[in-house]
Protein backbone atom coordinates (compact mmCIF):
# COMPACT_ATOMS: atom_id res chain seq x y z
CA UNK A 1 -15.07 -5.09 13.45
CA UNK A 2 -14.98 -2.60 16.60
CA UNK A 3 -12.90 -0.02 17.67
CA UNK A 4 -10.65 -2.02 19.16
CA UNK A 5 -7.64 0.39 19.49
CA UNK A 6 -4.48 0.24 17.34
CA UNK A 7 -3.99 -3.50 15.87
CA UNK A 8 -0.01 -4.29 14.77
CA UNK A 9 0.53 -4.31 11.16
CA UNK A 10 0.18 -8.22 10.89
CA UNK A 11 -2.97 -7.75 12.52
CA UNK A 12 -2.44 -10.26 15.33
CA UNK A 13 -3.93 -7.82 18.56
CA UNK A 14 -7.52 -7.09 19.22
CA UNK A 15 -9.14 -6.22 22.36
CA UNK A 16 -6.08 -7.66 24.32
CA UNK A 17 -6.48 -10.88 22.71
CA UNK A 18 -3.79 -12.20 20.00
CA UNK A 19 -5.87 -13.91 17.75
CA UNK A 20 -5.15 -16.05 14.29
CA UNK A 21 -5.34 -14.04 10.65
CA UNK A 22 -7.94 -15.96 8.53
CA UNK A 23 -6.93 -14.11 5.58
CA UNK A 24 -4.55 -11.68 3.71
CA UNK A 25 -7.70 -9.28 4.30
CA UNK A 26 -7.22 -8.83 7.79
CA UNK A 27 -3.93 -6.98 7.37
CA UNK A 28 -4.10 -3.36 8.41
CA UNK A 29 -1.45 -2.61 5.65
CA UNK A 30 -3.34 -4.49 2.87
CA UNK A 31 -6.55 -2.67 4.00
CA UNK A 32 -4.51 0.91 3.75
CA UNK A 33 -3.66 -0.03 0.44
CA UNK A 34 -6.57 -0.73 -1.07
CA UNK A 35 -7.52 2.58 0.10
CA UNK A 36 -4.51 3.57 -1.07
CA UNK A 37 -5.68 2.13 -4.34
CA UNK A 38 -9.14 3.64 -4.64
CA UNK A 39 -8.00 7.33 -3.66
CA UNK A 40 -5.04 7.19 -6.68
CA UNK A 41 -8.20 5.96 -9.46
CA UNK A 42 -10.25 9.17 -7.66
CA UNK A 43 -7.08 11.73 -8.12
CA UNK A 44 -6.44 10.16 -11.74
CA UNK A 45 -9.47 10.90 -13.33
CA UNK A 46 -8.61 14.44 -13.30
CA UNK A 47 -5.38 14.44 -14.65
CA UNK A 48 -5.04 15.54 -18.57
CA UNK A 49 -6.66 13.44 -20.86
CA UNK A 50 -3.31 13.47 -22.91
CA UNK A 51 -1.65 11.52 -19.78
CA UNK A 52 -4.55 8.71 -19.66
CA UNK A 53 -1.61 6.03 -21.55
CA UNK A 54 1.24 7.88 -19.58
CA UNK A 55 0.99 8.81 -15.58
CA UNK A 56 -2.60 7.76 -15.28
CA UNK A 57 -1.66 4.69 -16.58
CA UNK A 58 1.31 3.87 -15.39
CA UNK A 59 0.47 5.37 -11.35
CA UNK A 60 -2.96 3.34 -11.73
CA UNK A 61 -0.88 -0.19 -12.20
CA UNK A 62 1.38 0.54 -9.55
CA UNK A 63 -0.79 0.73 -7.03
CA UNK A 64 -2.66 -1.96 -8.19
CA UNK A 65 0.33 -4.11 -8.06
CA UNK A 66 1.05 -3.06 -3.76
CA UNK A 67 -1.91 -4.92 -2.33
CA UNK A 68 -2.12 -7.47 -4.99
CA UNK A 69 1.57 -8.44 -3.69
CA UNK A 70 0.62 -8.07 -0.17
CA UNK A 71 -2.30 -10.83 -0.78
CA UNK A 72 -0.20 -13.37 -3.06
CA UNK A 73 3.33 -12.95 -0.74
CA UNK A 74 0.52 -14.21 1.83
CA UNK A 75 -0.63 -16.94 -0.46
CA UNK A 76 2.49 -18.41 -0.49
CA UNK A 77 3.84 -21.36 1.71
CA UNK A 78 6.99 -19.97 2.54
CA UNK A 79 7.51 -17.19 4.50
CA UNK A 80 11.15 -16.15 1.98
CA UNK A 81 8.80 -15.83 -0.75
CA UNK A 82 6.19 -13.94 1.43
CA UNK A 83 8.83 -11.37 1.90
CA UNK A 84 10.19 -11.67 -1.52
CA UNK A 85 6.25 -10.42 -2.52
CA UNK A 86 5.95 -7.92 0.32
CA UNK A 87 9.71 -6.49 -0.89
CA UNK A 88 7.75 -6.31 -4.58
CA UNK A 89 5.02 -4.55 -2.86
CA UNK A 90 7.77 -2.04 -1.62
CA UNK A 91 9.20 -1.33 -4.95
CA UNK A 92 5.61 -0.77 -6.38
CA UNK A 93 5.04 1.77 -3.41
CA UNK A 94 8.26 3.82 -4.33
CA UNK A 95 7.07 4.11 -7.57
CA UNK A 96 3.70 4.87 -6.91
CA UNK A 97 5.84 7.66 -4.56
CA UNK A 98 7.96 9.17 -7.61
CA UNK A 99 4.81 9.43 -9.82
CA UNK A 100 3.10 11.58 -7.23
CA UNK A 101 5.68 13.67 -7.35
CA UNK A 102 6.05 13.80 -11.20
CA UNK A 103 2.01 14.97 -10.94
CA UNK A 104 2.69 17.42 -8.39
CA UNK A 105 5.93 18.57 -10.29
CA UNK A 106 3.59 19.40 -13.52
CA UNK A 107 1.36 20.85 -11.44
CA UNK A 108 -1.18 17.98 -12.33
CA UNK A 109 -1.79 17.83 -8.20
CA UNK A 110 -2.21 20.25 -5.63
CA UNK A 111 -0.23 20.51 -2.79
CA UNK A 112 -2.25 19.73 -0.11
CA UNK A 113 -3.57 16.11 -2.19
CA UNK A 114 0.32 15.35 -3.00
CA UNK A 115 1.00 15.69 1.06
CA UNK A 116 -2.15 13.72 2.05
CA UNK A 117 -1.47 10.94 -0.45
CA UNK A 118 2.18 10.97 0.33
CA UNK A 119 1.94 10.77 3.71
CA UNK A 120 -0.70 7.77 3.08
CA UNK A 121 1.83 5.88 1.00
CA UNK A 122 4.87 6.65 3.82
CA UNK A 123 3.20 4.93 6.34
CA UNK A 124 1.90 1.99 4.35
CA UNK A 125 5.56 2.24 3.82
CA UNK A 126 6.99 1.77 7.31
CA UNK A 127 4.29 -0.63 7.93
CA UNK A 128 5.65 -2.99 4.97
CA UNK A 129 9.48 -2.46 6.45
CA UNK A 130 7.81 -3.05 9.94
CA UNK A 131 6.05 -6.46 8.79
CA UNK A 132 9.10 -7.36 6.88
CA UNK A 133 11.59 -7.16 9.62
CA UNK A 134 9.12 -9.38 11.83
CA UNK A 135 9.19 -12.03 9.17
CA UNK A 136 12.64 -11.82 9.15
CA UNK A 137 13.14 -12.31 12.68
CA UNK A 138 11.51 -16.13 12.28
């Protein structure tokens, strides 16, 4: 895929053209959270071993559970139960969110990594509300 400029969240603009989705994969906020995903497994590895069945644990299956919603909401052949998955998806995000800051309140994180991983997970947040609200409008 090219640099082809900004693409909405559904992922329906490229190059000017609106073109079909083929697959939960080609949604920008699905991508951003499996990145999501893959940075939190990075960060957790270097939290205390004593937290590997507490925060590591617990922040690993959170995120885990945001673009595994995404993809099945987009499974589904309604579009009230794709939002009813991509509202799941939200409420696995703001937890994700409050065990960042339980890290970064024991000091498990630095700064700087809580900001950059917070800010990742706010705009995969706006871009759920975003894609949300469109559904809604249907």
């Amino acid at each position: 895929m090219g640099n082809s400029g900004k693409r909405k969240a559904e992922g329906t603009e490229a190059k000017g053209r609106s073109r079909k989705m083929k697959s939960y994969r080609d949604l920008i906020v699905w991508q951003k959270s499996m990145r999501l995903v893959t940075r939190i497994y990075l960060i957790t590895k270097e939290l205390p071993k004593n937290e590997v069945y507490g925060l590591t644990s617990q922040i690993r299956r959170s995120s885990i559970s945001l673009p595994s919603n995404i993809a099945e909401g987009y499974g589904r052949n309604s579009t009230n139960d794709y939002i009813r998955f991509l509202q799941i998806a939200c409420g696995s995000l703001y937890e994700v969110q409050t065990q960042l800051e339980i890290c970064r309140n024991l000091e498990y994180l630095s700064k700087d990594i809580f900001n950059e991983i917070y800010e990742q997970s706010r705009e995969i947040e706006r871009m759920l509300n975003s894609l949300i609200g469109k559904l809604k409008e249907k």
